[in-house]
PDB file of N, CA and C in Angstrom:
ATOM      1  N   UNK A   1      51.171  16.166  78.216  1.00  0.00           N
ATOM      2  CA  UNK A   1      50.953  16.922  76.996  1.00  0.00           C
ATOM      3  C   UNK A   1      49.462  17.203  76.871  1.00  0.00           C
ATOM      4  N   UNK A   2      49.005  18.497  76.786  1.00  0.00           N
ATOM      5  CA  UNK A   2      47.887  18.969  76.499  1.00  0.00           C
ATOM      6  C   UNK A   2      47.526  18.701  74.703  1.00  0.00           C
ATOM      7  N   UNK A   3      46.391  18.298  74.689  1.00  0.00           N
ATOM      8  CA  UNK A   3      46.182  18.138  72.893  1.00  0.00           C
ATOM      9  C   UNK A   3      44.570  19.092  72.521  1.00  0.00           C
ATOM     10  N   UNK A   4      44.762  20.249  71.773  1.00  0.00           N
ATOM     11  CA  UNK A   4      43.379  20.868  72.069  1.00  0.00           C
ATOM     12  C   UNK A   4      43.175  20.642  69.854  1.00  0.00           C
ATOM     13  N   UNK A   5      42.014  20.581  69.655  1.00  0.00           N
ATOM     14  CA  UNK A   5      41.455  20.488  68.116  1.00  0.00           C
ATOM     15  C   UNK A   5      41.068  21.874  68.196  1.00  0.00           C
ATOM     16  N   UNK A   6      41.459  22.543  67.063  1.00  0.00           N
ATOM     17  CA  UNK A   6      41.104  24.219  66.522  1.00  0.00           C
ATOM     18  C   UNK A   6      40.089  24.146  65.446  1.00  0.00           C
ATOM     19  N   UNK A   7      39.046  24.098  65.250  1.00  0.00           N
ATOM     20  CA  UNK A   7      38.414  24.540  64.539  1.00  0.00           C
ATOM     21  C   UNK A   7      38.173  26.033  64.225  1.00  0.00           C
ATOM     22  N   UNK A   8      39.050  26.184  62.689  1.00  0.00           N
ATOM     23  CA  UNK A   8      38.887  27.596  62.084  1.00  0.00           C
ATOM     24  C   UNK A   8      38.087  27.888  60.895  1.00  0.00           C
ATOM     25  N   UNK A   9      37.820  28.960  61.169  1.00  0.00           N
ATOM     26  CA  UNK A   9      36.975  29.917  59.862  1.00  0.00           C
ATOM     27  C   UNK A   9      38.320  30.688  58.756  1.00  0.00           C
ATOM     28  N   UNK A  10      38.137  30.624  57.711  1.00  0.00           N
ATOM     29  CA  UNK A  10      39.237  31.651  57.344  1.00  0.00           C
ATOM     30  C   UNK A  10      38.823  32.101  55.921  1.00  0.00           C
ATOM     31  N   UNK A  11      39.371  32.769  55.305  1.00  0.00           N
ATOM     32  CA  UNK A  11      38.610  33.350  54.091  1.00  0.00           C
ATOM     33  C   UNK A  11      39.417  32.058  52.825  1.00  0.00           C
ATOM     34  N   UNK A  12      38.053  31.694  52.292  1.00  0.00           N
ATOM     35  CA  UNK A  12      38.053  30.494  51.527  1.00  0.00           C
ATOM     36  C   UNK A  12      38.986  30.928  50.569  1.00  0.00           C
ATOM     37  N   UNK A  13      39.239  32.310  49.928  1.00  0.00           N
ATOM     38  CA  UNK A  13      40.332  32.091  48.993  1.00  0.00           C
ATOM     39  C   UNK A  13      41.825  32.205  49.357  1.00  0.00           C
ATOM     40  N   UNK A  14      41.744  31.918  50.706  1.00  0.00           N
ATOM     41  CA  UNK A  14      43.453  31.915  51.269  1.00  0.00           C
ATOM     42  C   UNK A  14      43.459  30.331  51.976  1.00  0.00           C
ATOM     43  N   UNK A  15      42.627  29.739  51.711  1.00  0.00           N
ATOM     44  CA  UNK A  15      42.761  28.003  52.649  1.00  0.00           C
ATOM     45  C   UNK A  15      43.884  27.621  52.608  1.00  0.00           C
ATOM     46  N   UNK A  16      44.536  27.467  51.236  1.00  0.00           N
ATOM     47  CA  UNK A  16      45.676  26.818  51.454  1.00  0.00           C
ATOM     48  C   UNK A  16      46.886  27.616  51.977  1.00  0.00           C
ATOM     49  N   UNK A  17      47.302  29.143  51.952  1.00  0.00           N
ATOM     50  CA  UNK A  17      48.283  29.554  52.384  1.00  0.00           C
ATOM     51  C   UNK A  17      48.237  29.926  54.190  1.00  0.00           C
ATOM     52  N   UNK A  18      47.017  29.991  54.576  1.00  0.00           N
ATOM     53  CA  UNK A  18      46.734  30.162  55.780  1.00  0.00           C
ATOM     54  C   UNK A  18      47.023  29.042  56.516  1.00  0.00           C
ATOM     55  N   UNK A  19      46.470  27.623  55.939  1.00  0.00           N
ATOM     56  CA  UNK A  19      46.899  26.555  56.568  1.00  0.00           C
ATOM     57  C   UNK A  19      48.382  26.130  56.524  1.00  0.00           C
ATOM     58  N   UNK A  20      49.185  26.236  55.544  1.00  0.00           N
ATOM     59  CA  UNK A  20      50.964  26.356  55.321  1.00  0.00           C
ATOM     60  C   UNK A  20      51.319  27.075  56.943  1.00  0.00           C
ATOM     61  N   UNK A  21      50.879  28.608  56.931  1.00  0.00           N
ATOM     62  CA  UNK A  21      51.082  29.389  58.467  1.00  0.00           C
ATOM     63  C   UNK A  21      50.970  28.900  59.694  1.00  0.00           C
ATOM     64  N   UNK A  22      49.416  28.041  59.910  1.00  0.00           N
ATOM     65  CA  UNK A  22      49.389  27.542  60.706  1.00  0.00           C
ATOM     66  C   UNK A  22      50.119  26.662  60.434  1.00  0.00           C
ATOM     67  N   UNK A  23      50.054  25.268  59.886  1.00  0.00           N
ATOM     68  CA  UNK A  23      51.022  24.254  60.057  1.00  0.00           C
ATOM     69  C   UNK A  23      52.446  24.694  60.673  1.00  0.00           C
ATOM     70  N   UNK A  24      53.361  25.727  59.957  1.00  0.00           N
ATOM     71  CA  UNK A  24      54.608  26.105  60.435  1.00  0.00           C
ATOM     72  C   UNK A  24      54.829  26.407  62.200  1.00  0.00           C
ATOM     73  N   UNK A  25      53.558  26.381  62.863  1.00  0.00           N
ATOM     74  CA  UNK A  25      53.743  27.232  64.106  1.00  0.00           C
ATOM     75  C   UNK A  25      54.217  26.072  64.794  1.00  0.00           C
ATOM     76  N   UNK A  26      55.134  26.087  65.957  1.00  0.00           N
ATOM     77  CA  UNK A  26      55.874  25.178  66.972  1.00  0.00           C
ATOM     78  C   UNK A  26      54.910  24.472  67.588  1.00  0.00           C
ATOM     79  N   UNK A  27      53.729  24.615  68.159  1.00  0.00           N
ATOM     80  CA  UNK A  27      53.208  23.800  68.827  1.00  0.00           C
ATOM     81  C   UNK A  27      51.767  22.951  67.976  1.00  0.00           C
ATOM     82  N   UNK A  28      51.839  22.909  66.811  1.00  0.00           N
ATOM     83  CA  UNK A  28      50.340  22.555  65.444  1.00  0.00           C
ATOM     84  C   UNK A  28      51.260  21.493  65.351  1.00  0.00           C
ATOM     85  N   UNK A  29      50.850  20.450  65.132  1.00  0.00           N
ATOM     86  CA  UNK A  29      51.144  19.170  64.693  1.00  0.00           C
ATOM     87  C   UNK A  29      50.619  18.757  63.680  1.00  0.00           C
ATOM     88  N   UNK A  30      49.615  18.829  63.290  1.00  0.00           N
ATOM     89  CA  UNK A  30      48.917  18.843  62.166  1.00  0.00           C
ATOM     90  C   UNK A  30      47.566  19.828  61.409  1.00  0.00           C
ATOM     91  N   UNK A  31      47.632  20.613  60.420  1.00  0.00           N
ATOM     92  CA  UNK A  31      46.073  21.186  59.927  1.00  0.00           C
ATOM     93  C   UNK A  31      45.641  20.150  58.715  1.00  0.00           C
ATOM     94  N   UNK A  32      44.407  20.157  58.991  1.00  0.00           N
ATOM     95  CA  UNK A  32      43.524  19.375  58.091  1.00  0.00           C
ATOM     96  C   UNK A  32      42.532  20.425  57.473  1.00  0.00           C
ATOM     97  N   UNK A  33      42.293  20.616  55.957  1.00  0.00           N
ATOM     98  CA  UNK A  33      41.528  21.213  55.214  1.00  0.00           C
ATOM     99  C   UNK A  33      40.290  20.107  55.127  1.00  0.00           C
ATOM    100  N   UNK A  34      39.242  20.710  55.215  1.00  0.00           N
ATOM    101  CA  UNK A  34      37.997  20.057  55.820  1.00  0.00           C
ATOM    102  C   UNK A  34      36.694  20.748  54.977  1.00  0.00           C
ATOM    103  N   UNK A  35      35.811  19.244  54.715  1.00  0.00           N
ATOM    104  CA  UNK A  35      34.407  20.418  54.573  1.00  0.00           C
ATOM    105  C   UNK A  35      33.473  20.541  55.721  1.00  0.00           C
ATOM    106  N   UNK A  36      32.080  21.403  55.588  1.00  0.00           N
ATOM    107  CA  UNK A  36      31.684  21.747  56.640  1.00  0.00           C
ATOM    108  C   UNK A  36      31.845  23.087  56.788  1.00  0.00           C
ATOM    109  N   UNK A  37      31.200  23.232  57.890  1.00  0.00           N
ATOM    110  CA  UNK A  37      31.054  24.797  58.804  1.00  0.00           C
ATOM    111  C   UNK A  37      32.411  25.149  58.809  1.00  0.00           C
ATOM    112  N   UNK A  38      33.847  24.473  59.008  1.00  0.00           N
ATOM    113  CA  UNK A  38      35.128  24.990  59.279  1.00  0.00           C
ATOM    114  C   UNK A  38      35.551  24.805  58.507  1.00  0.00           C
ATOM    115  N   UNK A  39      37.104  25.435  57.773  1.00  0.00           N
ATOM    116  CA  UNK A  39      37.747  25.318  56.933  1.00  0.00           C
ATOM    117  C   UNK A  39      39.139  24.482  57.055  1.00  0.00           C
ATOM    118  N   UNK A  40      39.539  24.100  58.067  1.00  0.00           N
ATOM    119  CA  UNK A  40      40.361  23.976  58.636  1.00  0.00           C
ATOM    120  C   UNK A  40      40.514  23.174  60.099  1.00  0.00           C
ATOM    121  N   UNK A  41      41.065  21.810  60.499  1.00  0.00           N
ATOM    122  CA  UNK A  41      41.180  21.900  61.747  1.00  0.00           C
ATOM    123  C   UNK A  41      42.965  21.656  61.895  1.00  0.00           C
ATOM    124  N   UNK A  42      43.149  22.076  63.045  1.00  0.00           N
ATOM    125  CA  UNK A  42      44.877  22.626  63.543  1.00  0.00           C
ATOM    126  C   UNK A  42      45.157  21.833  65.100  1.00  0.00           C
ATOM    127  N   UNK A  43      45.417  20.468  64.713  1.00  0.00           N
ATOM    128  CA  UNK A  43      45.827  19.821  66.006  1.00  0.00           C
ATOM    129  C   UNK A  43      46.937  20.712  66.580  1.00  0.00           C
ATOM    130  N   UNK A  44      46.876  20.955  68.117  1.00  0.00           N
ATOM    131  CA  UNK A  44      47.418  22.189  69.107  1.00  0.00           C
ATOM    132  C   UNK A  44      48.039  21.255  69.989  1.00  0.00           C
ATOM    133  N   UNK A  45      49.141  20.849  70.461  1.00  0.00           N
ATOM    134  CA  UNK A  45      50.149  20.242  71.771  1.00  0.00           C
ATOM    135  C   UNK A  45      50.602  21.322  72.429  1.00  0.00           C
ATOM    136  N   UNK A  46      50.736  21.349  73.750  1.00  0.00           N
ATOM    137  CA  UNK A  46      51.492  22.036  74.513  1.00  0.00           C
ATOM    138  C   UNK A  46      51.512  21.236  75.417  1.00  0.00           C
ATOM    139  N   UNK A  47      52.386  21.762  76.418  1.00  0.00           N
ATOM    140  CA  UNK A  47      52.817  21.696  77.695  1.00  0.00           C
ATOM    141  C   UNK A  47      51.730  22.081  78.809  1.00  0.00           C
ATOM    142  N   UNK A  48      51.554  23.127  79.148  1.00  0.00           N
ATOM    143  CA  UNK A  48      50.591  23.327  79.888  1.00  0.00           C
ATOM    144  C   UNK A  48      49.237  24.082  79.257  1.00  0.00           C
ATOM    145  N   UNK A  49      48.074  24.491  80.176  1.00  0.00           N
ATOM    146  CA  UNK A  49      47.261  24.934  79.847  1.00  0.00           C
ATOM    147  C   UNK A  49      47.149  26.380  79.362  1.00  0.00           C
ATOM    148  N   UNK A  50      48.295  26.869  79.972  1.00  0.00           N
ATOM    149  CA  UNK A  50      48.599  28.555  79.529  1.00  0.00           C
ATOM    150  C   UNK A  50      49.050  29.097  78.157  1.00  0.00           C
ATOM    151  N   UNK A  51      49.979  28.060  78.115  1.00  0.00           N
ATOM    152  CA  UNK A  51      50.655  27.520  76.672  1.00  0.00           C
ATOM    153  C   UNK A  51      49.308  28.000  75.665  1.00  0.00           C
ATOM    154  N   UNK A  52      48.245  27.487  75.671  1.00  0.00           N
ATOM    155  CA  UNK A  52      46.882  27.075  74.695  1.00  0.00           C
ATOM    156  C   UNK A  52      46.867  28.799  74.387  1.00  0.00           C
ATOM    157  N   UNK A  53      46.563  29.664  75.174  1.00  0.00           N
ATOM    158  CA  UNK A  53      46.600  31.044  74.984  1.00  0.00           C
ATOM    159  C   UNK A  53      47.818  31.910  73.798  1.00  0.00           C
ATOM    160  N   UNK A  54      48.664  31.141  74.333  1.00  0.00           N
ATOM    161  CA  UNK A  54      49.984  31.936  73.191  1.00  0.00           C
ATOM    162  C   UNK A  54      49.908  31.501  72.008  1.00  0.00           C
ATOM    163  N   UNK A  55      49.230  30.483  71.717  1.00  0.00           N
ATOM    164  CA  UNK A  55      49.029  29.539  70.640  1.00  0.00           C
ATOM    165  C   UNK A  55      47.864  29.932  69.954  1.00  0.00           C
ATOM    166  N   UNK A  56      47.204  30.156  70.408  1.00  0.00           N
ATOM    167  CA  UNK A  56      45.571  29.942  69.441  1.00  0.00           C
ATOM    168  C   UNK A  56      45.217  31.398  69.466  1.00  0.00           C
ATOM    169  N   UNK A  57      44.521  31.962  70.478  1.00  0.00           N
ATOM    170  CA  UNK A  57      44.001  33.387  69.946  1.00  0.00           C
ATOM    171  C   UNK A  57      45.528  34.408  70.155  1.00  0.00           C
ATOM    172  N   UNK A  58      46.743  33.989  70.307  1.00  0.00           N
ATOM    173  CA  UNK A  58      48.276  34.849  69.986  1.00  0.00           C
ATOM    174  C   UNK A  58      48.402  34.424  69.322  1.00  0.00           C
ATOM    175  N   UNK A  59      48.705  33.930  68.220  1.00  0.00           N
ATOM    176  CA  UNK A  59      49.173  33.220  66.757  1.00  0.00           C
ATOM    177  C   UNK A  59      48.364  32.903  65.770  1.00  0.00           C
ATOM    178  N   UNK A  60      47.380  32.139  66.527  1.00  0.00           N
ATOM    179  CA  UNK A  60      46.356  31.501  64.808  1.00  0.00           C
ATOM    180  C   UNK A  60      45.532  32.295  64.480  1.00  0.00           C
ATOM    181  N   UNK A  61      44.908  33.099  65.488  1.00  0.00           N
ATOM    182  CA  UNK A  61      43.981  34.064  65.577  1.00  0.00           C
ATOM    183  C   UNK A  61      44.383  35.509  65.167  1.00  0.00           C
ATOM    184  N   UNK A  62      45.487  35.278  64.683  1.00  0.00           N
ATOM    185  CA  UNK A  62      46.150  36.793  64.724  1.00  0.00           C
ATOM    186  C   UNK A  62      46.952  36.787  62.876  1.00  0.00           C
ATOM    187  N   UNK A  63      46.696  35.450  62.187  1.00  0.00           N
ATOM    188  CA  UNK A  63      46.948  35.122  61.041  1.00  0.00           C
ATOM    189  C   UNK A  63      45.813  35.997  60.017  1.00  0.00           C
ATOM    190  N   UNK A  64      45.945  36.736  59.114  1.00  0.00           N
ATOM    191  CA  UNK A  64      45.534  37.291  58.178  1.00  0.00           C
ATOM    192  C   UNK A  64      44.667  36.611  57.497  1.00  0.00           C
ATOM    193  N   UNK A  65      43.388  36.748  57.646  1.00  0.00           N
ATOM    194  CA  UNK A  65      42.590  35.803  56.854  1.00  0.00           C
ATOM    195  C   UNK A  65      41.836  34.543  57.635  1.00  0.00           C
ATOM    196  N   UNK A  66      42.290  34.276  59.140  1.00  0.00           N
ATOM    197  CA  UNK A  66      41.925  33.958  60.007  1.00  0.00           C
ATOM    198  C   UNK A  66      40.429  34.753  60.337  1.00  0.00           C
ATOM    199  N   UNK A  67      38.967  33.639  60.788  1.00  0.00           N
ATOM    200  CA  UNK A  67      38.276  34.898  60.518  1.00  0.00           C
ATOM    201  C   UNK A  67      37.494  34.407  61.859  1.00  0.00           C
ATOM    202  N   UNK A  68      37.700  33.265  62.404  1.00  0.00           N
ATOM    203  CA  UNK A  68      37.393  33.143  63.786  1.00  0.00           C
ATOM    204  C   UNK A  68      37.758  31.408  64.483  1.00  0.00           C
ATOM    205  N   UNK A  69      37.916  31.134  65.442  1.00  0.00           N
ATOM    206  CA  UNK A  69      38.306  29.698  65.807  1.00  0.00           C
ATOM    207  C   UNK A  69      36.713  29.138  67.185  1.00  0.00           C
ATOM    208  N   UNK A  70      37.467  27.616  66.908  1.00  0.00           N
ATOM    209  CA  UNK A  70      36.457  27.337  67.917  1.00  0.00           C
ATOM    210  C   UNK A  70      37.155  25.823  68.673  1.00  0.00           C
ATOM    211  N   UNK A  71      37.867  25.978  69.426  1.00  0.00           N
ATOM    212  CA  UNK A  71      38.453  25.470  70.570  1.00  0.00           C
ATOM    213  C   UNK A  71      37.685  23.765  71.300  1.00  0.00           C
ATOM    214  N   UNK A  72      38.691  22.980  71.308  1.00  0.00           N
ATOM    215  CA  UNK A  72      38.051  21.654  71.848  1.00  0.00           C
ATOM    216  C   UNK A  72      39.407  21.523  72.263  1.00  0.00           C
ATOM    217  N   UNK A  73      39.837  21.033  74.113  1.00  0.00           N
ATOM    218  CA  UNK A  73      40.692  20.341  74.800  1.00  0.00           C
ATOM    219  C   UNK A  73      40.584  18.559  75.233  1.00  0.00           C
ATOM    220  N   UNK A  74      41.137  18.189  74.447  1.00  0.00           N
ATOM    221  CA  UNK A  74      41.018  16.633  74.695  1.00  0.00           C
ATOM    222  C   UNK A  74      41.128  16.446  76.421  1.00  0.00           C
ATOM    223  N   UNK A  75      40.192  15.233  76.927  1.00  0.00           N
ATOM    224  CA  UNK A  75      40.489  14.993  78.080  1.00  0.00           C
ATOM    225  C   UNK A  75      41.441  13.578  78.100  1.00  0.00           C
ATOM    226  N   UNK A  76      41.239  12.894  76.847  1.00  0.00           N
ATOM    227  CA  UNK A  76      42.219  11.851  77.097  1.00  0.00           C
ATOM    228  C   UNK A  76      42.622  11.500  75.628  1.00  0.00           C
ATOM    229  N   UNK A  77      43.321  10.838  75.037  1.00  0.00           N
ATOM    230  CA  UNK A  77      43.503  10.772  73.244  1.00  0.00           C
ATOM    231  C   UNK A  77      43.703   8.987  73.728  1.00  0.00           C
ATOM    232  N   UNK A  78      43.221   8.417  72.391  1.00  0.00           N
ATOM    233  CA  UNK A  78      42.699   6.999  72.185  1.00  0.00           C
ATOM    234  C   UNK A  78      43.804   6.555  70.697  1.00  0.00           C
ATOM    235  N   UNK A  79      44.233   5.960  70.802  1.00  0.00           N
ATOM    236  CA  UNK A  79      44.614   5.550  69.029  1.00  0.00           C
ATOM    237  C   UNK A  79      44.906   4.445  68.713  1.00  0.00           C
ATOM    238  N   UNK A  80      44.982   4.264  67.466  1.00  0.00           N
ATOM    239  CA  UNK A  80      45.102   2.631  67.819  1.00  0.00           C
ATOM    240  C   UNK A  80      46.623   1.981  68.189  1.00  0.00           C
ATOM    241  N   UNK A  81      47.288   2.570  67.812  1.00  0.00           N
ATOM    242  CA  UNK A  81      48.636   2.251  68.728  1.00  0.00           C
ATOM    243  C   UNK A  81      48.286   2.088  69.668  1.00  0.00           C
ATOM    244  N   UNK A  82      47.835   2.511  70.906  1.00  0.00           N
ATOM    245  CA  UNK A  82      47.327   2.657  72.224  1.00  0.00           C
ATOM    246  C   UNK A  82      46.754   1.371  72.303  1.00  0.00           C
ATOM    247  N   UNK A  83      45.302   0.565  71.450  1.00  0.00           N
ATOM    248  CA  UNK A  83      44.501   0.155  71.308  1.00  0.00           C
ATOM    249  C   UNK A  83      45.327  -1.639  70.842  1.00  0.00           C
ATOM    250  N   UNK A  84      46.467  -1.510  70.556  1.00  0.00           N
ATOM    251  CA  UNK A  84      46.804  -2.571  70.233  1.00  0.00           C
ATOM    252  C   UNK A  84      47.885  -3.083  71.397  1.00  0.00           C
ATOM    253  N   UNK A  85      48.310  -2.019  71.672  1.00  0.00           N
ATOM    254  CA  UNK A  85      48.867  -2.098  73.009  1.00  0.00           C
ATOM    255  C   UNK A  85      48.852  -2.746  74.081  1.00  0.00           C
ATOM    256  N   UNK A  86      47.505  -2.499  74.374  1.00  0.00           N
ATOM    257  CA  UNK A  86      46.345  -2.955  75.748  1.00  0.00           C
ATOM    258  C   UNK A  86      46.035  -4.467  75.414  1.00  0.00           C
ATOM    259  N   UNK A  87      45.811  -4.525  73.745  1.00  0.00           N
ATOM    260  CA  UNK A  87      45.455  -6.095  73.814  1.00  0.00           C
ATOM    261  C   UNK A  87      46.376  -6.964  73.296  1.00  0.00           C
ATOM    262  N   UNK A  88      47.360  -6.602  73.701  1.00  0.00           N
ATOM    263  CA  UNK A  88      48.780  -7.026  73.587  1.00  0.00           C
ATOM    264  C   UNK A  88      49.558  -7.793  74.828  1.00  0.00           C
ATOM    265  N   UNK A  89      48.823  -7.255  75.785  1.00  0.00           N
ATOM    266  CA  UNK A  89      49.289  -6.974  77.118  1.00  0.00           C
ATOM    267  C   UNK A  89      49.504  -8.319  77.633  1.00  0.00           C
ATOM    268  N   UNK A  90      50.729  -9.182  78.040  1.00  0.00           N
ATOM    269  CA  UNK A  90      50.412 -10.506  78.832  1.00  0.00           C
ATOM    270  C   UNK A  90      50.464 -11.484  77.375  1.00  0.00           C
ATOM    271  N   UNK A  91      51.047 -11.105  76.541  1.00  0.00           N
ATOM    272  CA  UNK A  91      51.359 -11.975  75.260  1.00  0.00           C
ATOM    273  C   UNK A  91      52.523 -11.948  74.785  1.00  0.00           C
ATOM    274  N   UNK A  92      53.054 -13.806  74.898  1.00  0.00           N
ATOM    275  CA  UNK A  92      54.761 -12.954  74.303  1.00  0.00           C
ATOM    276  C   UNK A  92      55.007 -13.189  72.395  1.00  0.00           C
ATOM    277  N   UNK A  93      55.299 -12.320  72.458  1.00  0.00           N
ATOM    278  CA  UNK A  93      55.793 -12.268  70.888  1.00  0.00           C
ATOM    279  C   UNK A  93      55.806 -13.657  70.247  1.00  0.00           C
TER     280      UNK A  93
END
């Protein structure tokens, strides 16, 4: 599973219905309304790397009020599930 972070621009008096849009799309797992330079970030899953294209500048980028994005591809994701996991390891219940 590919996991890429969207950082978007969008016109401040549509934040919340723009983010509803994105949220609804098949491959967004989560948008977060944010302060800062962005308005918005739009956790992105896919399958492959091609996938990222149909998704972000075909769909999010193409949302009304959308006014520009800025793209980050995770190389590995950390969490603490993961994190409790590992030091779990070789311990019995």
């Amino acid at each position: 599973m590919i996991t890429a972070i969207v950082l978007i621009k969008t016109s401040v008096d549509r934040i919340p219905e723009i983010a509803e849009q994105i949220a609804s799309l098949d491959s967004v797992s989560e948008v977060f309304s944010v302060t800062g330079t962005y308005d918005l970030i739009a956790m992105v899953r896919v399958r492959q790397h091609e996938d990222l294209a149909e998704v972000i500048p075909g769909r999010i980028s193409k949302i009304p009020g959308v006014l520009g994005t800025d793209t980050h591809v995770a190389f590995r994701t950390y969490s603490q599930h993961d994190l409790e996991a590992a030091f779990a390891i070789g311990l019995d219940s």
